[in-house]
Protein backbone atom coordinates (compact mmCIF):
# COMPACT_ATOMS: atom_id res chain seq x y z
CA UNK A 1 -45.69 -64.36 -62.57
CA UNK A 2 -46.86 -60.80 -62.71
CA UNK A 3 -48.65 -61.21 -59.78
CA UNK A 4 -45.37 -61.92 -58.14
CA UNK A 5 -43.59 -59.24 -59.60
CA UNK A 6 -45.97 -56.27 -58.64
CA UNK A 7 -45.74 -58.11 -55.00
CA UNK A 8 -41.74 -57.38 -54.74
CA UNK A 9 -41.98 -54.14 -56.26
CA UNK A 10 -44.30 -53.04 -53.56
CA UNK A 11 -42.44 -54.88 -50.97
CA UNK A 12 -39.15 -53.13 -52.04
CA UNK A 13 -40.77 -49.67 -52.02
CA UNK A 14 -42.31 -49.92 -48.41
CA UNK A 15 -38.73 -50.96 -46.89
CA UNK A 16 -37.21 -47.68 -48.66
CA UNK A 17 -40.17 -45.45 -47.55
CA UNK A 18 -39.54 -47.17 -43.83
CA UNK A 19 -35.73 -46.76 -44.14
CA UNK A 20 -36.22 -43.17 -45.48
CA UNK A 21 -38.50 -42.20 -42.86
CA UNK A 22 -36.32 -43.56 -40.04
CA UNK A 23 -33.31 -41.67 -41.18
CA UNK A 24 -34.48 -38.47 -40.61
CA UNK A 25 -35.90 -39.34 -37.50
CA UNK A 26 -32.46 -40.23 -36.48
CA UNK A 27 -31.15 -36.67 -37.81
CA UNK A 28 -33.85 -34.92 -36.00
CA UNK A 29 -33.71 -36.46 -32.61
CA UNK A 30 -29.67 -36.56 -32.35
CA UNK A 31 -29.00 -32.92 -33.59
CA UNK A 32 -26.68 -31.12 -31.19
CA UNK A 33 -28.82 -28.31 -29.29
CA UNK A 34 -28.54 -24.80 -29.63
CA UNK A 35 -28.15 -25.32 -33.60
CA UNK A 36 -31.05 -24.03 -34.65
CA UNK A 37 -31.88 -20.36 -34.85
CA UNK A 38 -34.45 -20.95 -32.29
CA UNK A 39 -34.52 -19.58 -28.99
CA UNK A 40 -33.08 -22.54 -26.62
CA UNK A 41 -33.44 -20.91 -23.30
CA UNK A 42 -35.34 -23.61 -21.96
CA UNK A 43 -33.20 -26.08 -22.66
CA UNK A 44 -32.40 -28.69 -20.32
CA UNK A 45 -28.89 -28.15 -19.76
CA UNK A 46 -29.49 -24.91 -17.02
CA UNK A 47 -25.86 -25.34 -14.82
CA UNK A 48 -22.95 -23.07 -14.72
CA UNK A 49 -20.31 -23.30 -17.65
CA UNK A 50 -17.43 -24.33 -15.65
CA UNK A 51 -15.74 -20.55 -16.41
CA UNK A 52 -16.78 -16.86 -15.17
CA UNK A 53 -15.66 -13.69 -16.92
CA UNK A 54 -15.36 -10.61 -14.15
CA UNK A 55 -18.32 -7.45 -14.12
CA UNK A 56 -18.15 -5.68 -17.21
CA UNK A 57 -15.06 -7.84 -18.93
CA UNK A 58 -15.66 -8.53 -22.38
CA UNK A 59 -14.51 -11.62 -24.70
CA UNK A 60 -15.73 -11.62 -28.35
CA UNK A 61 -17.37 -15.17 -29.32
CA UNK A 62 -17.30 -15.79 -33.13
CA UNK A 63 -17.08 -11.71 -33.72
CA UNK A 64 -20.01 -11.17 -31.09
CA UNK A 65 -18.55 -9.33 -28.21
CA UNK A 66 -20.30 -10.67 -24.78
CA UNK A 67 -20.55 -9.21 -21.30
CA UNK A 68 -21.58 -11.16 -18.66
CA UNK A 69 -23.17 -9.78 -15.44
CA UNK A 70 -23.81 -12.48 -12.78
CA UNK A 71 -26.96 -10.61 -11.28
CA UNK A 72 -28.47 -12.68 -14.32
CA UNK A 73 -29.19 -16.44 -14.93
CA UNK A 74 -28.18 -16.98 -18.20
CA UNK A 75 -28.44 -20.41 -19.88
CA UNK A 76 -25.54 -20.81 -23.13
CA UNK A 77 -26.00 -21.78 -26.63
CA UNK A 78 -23.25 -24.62 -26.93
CA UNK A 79 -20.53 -24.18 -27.50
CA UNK A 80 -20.78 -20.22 -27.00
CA UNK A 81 -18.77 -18.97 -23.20
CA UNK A 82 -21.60 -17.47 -21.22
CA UNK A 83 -21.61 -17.54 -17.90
CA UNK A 84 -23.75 -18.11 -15.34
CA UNK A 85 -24.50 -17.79 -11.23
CA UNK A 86 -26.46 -19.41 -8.61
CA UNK A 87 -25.44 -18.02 -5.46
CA UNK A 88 -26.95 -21.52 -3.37
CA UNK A 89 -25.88 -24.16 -5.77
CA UNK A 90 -23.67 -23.52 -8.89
CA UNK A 91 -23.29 -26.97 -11.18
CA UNK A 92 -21.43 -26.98 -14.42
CA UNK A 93 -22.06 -29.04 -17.70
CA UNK A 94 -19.38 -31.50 -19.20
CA UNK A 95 -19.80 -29.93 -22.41
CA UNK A 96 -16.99 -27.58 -22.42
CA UNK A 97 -14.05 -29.68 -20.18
CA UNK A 98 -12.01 -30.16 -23.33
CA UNK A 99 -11.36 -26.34 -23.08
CA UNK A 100 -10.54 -26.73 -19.14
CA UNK A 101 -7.05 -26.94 -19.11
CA UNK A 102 -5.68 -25.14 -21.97
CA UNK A 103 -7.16 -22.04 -20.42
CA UNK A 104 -3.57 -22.13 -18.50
CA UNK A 105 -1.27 -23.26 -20.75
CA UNK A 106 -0.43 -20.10 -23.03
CA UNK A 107 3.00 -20.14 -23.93
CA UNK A 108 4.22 -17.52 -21.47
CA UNK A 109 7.87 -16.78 -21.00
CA UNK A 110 7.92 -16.44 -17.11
CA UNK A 111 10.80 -12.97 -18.15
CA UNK A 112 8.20 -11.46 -20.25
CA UNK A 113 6.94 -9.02 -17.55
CA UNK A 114 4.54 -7.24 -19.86
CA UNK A 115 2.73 -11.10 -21.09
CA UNK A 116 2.50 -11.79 -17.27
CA UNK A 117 0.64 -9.09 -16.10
CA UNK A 118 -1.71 -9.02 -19.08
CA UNK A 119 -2.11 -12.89 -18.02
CA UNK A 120 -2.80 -12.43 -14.88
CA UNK A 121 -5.56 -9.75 -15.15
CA UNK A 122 -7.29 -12.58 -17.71
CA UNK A 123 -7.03 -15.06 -15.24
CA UNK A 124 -8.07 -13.09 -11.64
CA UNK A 125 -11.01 -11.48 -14.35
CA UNK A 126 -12.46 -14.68 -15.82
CA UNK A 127 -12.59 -16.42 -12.48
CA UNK A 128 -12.44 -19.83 -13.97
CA UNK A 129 -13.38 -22.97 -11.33
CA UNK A 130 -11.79 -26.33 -12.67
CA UNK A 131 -14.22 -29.79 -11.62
CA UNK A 132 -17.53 -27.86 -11.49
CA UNK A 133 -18.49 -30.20 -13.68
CA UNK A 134 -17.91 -33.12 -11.09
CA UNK A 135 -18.41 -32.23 -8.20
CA UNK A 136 -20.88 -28.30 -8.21
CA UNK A 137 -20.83 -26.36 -5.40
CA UNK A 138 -23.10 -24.69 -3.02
CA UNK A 139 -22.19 -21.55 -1.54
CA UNK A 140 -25.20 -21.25 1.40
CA UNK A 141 -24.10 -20.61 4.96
CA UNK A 142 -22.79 -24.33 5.43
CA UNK A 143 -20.04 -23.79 3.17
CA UNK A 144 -16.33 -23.49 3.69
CA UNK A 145 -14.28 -21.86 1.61
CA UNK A 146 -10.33 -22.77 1.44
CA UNK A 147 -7.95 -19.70 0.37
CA UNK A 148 -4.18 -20.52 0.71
CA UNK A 149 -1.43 -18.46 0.10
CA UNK A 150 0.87 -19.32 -2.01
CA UNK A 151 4.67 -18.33 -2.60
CA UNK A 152 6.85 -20.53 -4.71
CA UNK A 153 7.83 -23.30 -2.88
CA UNK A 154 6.00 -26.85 -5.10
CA UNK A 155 7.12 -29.09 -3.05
CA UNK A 156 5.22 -27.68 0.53
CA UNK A 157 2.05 -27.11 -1.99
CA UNK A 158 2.12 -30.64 -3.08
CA UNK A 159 2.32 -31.97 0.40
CA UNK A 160 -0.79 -29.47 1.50
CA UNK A 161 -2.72 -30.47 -1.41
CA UNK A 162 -1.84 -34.57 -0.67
CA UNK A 163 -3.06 -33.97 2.78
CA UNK A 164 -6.14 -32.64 1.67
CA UNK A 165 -7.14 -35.05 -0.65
CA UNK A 166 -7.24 -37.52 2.58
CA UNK A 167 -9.57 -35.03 4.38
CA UNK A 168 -13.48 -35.88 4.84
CA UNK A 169 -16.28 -33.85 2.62
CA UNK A 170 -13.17 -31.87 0.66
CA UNK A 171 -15.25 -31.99 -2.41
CA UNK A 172 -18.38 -29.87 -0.58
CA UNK A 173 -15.71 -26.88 -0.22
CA UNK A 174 -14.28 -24.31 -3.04
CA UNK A 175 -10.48 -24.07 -2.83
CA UNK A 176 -8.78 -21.07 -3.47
CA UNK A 177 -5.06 -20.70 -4.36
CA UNK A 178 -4.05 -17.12 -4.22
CA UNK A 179 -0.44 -17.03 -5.53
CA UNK A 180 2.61 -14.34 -6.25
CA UNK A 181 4.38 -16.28 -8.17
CA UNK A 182 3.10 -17.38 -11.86
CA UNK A 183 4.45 -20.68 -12.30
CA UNK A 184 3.81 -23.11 -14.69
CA UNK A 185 4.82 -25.81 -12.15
CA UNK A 186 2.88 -24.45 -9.78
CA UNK A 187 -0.26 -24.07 -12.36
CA UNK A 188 0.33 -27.95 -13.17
CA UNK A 189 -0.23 -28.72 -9.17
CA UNK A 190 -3.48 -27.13 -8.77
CA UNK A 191 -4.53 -28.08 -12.14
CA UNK A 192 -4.07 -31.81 -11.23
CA UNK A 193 -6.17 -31.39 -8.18
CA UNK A 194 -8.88 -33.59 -8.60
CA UNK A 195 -10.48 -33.81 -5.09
CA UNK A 196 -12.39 -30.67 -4.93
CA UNK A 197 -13.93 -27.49 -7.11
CA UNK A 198 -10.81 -25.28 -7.23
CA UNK A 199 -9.92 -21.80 -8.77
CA UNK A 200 -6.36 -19.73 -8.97
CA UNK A 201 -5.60 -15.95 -8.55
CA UNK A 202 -2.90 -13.88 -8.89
CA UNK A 203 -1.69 -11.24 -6.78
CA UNK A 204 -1.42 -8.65 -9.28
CA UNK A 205 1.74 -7.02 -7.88
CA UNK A 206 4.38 -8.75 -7.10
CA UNK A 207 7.86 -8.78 -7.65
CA UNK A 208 7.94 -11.23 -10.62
CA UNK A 209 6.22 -8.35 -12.43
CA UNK A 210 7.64 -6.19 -11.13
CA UNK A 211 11.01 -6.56 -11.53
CA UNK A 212 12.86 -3.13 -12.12
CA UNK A 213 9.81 -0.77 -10.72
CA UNK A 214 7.53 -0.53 -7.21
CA UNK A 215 6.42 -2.52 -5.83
CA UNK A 216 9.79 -4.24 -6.71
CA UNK A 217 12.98 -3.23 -6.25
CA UNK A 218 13.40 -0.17 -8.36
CA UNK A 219 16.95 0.83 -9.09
CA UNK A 220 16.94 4.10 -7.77
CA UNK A 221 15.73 2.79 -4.35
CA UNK A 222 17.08 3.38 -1.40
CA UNK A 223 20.04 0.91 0.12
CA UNK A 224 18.20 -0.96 3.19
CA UNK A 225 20.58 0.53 6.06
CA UNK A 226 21.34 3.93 4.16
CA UNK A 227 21.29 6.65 6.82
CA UNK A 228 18.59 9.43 6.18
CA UNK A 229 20.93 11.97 5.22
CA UNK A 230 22.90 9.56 2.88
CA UNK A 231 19.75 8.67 1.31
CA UNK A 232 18.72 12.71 0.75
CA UNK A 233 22.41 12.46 -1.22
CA UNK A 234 21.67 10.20 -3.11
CA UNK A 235 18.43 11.19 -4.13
CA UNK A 236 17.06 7.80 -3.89
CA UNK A 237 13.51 7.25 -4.44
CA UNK A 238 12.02 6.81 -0.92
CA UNK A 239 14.91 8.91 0.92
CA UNK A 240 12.16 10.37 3.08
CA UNK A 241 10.30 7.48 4.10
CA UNK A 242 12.35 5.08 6.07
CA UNK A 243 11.20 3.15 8.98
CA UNK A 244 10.41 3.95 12.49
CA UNK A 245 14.28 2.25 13.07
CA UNK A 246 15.29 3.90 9.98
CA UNK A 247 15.30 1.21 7.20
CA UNK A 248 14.37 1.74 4.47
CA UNK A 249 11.78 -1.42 2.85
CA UNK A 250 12.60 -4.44 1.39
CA UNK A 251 10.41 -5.65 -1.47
CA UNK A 252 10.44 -9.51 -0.99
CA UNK A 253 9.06 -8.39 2.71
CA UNK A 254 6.36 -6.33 2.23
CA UNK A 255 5.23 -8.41 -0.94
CA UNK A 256 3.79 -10.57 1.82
CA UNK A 257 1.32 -8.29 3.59
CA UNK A 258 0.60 -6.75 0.48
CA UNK A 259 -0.44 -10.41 -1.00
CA UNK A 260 -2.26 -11.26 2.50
CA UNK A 261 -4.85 -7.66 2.19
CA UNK A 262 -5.19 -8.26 -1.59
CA UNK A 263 -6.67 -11.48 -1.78
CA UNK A 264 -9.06 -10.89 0.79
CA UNK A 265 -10.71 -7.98 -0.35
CA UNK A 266 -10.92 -10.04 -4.44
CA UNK A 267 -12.06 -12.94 -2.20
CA UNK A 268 -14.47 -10.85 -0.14
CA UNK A 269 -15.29 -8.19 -3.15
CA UNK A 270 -14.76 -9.18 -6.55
CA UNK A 271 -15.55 -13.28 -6.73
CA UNK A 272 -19.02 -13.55 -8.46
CA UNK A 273 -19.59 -17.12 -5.97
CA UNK A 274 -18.90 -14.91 -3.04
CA UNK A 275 -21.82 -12.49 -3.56
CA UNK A 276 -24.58 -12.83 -0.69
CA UNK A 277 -22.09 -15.79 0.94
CA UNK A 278 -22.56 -15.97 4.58
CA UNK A 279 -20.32 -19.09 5.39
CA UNK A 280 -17.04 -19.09 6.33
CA UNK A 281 -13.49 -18.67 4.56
CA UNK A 282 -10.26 -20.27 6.38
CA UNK A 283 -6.96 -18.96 5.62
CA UNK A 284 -4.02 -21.48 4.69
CA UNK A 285 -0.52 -20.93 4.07
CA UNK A 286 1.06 -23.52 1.57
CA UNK A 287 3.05 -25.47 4.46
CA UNK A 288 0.75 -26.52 5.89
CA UNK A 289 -0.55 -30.16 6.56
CA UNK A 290 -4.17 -30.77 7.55
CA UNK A 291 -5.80 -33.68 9.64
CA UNK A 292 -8.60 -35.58 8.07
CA UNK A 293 -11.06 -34.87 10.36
CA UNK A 294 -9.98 -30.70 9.58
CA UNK A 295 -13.35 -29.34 8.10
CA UNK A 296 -15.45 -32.04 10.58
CA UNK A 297 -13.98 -30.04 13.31
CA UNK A 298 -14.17 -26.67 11.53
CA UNK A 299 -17.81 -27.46 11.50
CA UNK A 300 -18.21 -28.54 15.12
CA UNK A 301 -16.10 -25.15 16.56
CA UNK A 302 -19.04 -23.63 14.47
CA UNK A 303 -21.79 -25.18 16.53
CA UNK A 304 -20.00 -24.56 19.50
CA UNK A 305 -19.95 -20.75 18.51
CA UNK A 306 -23.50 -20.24 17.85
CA UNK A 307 -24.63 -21.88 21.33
CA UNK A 308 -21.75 -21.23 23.80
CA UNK A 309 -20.02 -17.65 22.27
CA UNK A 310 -21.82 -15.68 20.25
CA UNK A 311 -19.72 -13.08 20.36
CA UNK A 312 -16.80 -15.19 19.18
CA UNK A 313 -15.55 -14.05 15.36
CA UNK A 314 -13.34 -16.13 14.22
CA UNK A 315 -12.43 -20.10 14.43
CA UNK A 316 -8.68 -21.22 14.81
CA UNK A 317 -8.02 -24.71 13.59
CA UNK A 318 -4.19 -24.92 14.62
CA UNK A 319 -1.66 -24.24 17.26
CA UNK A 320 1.89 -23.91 18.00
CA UNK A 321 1.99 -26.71 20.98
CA UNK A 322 5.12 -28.60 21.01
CA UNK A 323 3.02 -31.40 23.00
CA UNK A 324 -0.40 -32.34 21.26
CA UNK A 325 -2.52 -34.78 23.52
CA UNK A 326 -5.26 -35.59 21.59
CA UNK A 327 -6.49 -38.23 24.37
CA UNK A 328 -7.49 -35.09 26.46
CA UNK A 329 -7.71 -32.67 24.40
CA UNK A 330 -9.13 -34.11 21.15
CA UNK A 331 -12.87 -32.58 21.53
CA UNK A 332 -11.62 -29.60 23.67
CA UNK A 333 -11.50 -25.66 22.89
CA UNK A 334 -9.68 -22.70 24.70
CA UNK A 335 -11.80 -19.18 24.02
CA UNK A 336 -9.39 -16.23 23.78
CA UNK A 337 -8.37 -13.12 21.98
CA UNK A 338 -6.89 -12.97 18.90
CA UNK A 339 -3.24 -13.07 19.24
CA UNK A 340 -0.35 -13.17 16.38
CA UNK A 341 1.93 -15.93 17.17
CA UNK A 342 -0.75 -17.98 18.57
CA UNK A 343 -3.89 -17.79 16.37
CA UNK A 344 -2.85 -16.86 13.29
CA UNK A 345 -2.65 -21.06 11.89
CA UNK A 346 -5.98 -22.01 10.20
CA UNK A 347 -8.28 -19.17 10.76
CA UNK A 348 -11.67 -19.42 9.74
CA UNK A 349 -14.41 -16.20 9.37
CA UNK A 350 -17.09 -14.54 8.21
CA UNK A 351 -18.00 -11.63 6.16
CA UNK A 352 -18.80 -10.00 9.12
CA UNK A 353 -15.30 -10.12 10.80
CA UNK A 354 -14.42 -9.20 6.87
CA UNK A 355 -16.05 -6.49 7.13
CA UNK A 356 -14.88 -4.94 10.65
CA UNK A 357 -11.31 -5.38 8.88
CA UNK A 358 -12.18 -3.45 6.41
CA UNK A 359 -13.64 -0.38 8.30
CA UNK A 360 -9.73 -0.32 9.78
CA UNK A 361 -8.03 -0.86 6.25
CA UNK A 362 -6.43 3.17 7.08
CA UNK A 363 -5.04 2.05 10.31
CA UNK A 364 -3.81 -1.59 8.54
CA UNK A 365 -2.14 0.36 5.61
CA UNK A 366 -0.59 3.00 8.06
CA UNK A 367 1.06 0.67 10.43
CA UNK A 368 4.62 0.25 10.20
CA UNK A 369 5.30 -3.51 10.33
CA UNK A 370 5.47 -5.73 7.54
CA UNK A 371 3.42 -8.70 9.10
CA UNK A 372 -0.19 -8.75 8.46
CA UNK A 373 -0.46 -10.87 11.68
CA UNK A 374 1.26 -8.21 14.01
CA UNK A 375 -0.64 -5.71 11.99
CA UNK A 376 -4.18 -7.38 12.47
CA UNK A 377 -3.54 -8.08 16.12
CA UNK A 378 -3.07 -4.04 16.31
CA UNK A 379 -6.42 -3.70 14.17
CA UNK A 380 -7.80 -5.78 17.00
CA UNK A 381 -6.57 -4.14 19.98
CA UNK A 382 -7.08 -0.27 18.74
CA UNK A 383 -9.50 -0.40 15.98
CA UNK A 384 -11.90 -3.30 15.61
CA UNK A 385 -14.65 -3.03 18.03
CA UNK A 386 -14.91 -5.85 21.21
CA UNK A 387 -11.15 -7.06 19.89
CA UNK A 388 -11.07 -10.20 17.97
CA UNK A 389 -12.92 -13.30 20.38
CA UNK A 390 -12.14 -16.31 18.95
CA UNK A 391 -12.39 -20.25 19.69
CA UNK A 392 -9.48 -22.56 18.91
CA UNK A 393 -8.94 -26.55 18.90
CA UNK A 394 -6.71 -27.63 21.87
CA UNK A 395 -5.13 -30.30 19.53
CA UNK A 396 -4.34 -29.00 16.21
CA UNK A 397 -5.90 -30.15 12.93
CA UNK A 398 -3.34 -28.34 11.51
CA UNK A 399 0.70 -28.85 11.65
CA UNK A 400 3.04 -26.55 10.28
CA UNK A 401 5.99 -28.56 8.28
CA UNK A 402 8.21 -25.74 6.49
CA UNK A 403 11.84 -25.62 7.76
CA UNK A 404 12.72 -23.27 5.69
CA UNK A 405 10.82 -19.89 4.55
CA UNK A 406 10.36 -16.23 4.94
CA UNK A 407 11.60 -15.94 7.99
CA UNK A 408 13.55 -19.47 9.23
CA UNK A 409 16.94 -20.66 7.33
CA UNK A 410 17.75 -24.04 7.86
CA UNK A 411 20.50 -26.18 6.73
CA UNK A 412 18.06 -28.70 5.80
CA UNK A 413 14.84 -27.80 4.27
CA UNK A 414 13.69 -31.08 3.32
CA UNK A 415 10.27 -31.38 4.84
CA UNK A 416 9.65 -35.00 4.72
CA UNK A 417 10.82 -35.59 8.64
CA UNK A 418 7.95 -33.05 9.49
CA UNK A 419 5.08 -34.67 7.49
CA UNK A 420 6.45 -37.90 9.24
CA UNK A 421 5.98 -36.49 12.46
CA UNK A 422 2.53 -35.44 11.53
CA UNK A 423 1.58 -38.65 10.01
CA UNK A 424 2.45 -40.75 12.76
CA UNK A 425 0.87 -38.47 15.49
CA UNK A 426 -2.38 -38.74 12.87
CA UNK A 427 -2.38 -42.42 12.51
CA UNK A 428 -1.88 -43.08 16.48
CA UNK A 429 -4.75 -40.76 17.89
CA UNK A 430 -7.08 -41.65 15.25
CA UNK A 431 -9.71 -42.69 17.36
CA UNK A 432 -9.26 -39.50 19.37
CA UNK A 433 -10.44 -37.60 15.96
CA UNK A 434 -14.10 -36.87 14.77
CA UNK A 435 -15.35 -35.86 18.26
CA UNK A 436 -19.29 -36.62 18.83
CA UNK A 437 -19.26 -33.05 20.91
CA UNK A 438 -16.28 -30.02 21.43
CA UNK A 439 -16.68 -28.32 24.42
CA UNK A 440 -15.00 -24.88 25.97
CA UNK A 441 -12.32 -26.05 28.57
CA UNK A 442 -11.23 -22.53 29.39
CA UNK A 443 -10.13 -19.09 28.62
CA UNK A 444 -6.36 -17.56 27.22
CA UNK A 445 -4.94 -16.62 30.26
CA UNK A 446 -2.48 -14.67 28.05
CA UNK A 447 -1.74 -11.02 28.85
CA UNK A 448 -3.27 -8.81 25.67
CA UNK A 449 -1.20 -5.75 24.53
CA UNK A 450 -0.64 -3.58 21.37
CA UNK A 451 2.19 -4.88 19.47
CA UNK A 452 5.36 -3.33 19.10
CA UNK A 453 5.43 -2.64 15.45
CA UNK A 454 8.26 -4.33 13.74
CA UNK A 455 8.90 -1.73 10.93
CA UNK A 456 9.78 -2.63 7.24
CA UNK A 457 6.46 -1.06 6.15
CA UNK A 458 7.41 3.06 6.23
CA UNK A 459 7.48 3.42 2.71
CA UNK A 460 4.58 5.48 1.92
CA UNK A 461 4.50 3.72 -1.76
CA UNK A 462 3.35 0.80 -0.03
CA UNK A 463 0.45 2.62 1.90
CA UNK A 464 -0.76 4.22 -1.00
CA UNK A 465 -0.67 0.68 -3.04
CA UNK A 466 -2.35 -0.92 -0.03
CA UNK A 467 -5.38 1.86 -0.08
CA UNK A 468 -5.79 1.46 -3.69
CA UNK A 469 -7.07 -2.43 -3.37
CA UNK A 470 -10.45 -0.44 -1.94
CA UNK A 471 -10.52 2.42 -4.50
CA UNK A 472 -9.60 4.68 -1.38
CA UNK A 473 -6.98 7.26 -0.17
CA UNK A 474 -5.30 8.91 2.74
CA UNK A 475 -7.23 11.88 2.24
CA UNK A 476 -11.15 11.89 2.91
């Protein structure tokens, strides 16, 4: 009987030493990293947090202020907001995509001027990329890079971003949307794009900030068609800088241009992914529509370039042709110079072309016409050296649907017939699509000249705004 006794005593007191034992093993080996006070630098989870902070901005974590400079790899303590950058391959942990999206949901009244702007600088500074964490990104000289332009019209955005969910290898390319309006609406849209990497900025002028002030429509500015001597009366604000045909400049106009300049230089300049990048960026306007086969064939022009016209600069994706016959045309491109009303739909460059632009930004901030297109075709015919040689697709991969916009007033704005149109033509040369080859057919035949500038862009407050993206002046 005692025998038996001292057995189950013994027996009980193994299984607790044995349950004891396994317990903390089970503590130990589950512990959530970066809890210790250990140095976890080599832990396992190396990607990108899925948000970037701009050069020298500052955020305090749990009372410790952080700056985060890109030139170094940095790998975060959860749940701490460092930042990191690979300029080949960026990836981005899961760990933090409960904190994605309320990063743009602060309740901001779209009338509080003062909240806005402060918002915006947060967001254009911090440089956030939603679905790192499922899809990366590399940034080598393969890439494409998608920066649209963005006013406030939802419904044309929704339709662009439908059509580009359909599109082959969209989740290889970082998608920009570069607005001027802050819209919650608009936020929601690109927030709910789930196709690609993606990132918003701001253009951080415009009107809706600007309200009562330049680069909006200050009170004390001059009436459009005031004469010169009527404006000197009434001692308006810009009463000596009208127009070359003496108009004086309309905000909502100007904003454009302004908008266009901007976000290439933050694109070009100021994004931490685009340091050392060598690929291309295509430009996009929000009504567009784009063909599935759009960043195959953005990739074939660019074979095409390097072994048939090395000295072309810049890709065009689109045109304006009423008739698109994509039995003849589907694999064939036109060479020609850069011209405005024909090459300005889906254009697709380098940081090289970036930075002839640039060299000229005196001659694009002094020139009186409110189009950047007009404006860069002058850059190309009197500034930027050789002109602007481009290659474009015979049969569009892009189709422009708005009806209604800037410059067109229709009675119907509904754009639904147009995406029709450029659905059906889609679905019934869809064979014609995805060429094996592209091959030159020709050159432009069209007659080159200097534009006529169009005015609307005399104000010298807009010249002086327009230097100041480069941290530059009139005077050198």
């Amino acid at each position: 009987m005692r025998l038996s006794l001292r057995r189950s005593f013994r027996f009980v007191l193994v299984t607790t030493m044995v349950v004891f034992v396994m317990l903390n093993l089970h503590v130990l080996y589950n512990a959530p990293p970066g809890d210790g006070s250990g140095d976890d630098s080599q832990s396992s989870n190396k990607g990108l947090h899925p948000n970037y902070m701009g050069n020298h901005v500052q955020h305090s974590v749990a009372g410790v202020p952080v700056v985060a400079r890109l030139s170094v790899a940095i790998t975060p303590k959860a749940p701490r907001p460092l930042h990191t950058e690979n300029s080949n391959n960026v990836s981005s942990s899961s760990a933090n995509k409960t904190n994605e999206k309320a990063r743009y949901h602060k309740n901001i009244s779209v009338s509080d001027t003062e909240a806005l702007k402060q918002e915006v600088k947060r967001i254009n500074a911090e440089q956030h990329v939603h679905n790192l964490d499922k899809f990366g990104l590399s940034m080598g000289p393969d890439s494409l890079v998608i920066l649209v332009q963005v006013h406030d019209r939802a419904e044309y955005l929704k339709i662009l971003l439908d059509s580009m969910r359909k599109v082959k290898d969209i989740e290889k390319s970082l998608l920009i949307i570069s607005h001027d309006v802050y819209s919650p609406h608009l936020n929601e849209l690109v927030e709910s794009v789930d196709f690609c990497p993606v990132m918003q900025i701001f253009y951080p002028f415009a009107q809706q900030m600007y309200t009562r002030e330049f680069p909006g429509e200050h009170p004390n500015d001059c009436p459009r068609n005031a004469k010169k001597d009527e404006a000197r009366r009434l001692k308006c604000n810009n009463a000596e800088h009208p127009d070359k045909y003496g108009h004086y400049r309309e905000a909502k106009y100007c904003q454009a241009k302004h908008h266009w300049i901007w976000k290439l230089q933050h694109v070009f300049e100021d994004l931490h992914l685009m340091k050392g990048y060598e690929g291309n960026v295509i430009l996009l306007e929000d009504d567009y529509y784009l063909s599935e086969d759009f960043i195959f064939a953005t990739h074939m022009l660019r074979g095409l370039r390097e072994r048939d016209c090395p000295e072309c600069r810049m890709l065009v994706l689109g045109n304006y042709d009423k008739n698109q016959n994509y039995a003849m045309n589907g694999a064939k491109v036109e060479r020609a110079y850069w011209i405005s009303s024909k090459h300005n739909m889906g254009m697709t460059f380098n940081i090289s072309l970036w930075k002839n632009i640039k060299s000229c930004i005196k001659e694009f901030c002094r020139f009186d016409d409110y189009n950047w297109d007009w404006t860069l075709q002058h850059l190309s015919m009197k500034c930027i050296p050789d002109k602007i040689r481009l290659l474009v697709m015979k049969a569009s991969r892009i189709f422009h649907i708005g009806e209604c916009g800037m410059h067109k007033k229709a009675k119907n704005c509904d754009p639904k017939a147009k995406v029709k149109e450029a659905e059906t033509k889609l679905v019934e040369n869809r064979k014609h699509l995805y060429p094996n080859m592209v091959s030159v057919a020709g050159d432009s035949r069209l007659k080159l000249r200097d534009p006529k500038p169009n005015g609307g862009w005399g104000d010298i407050r807009d010249h002086d705004l327009c230097l100041q993206y480069f941290n530059t002046s009139f005077v050198t």
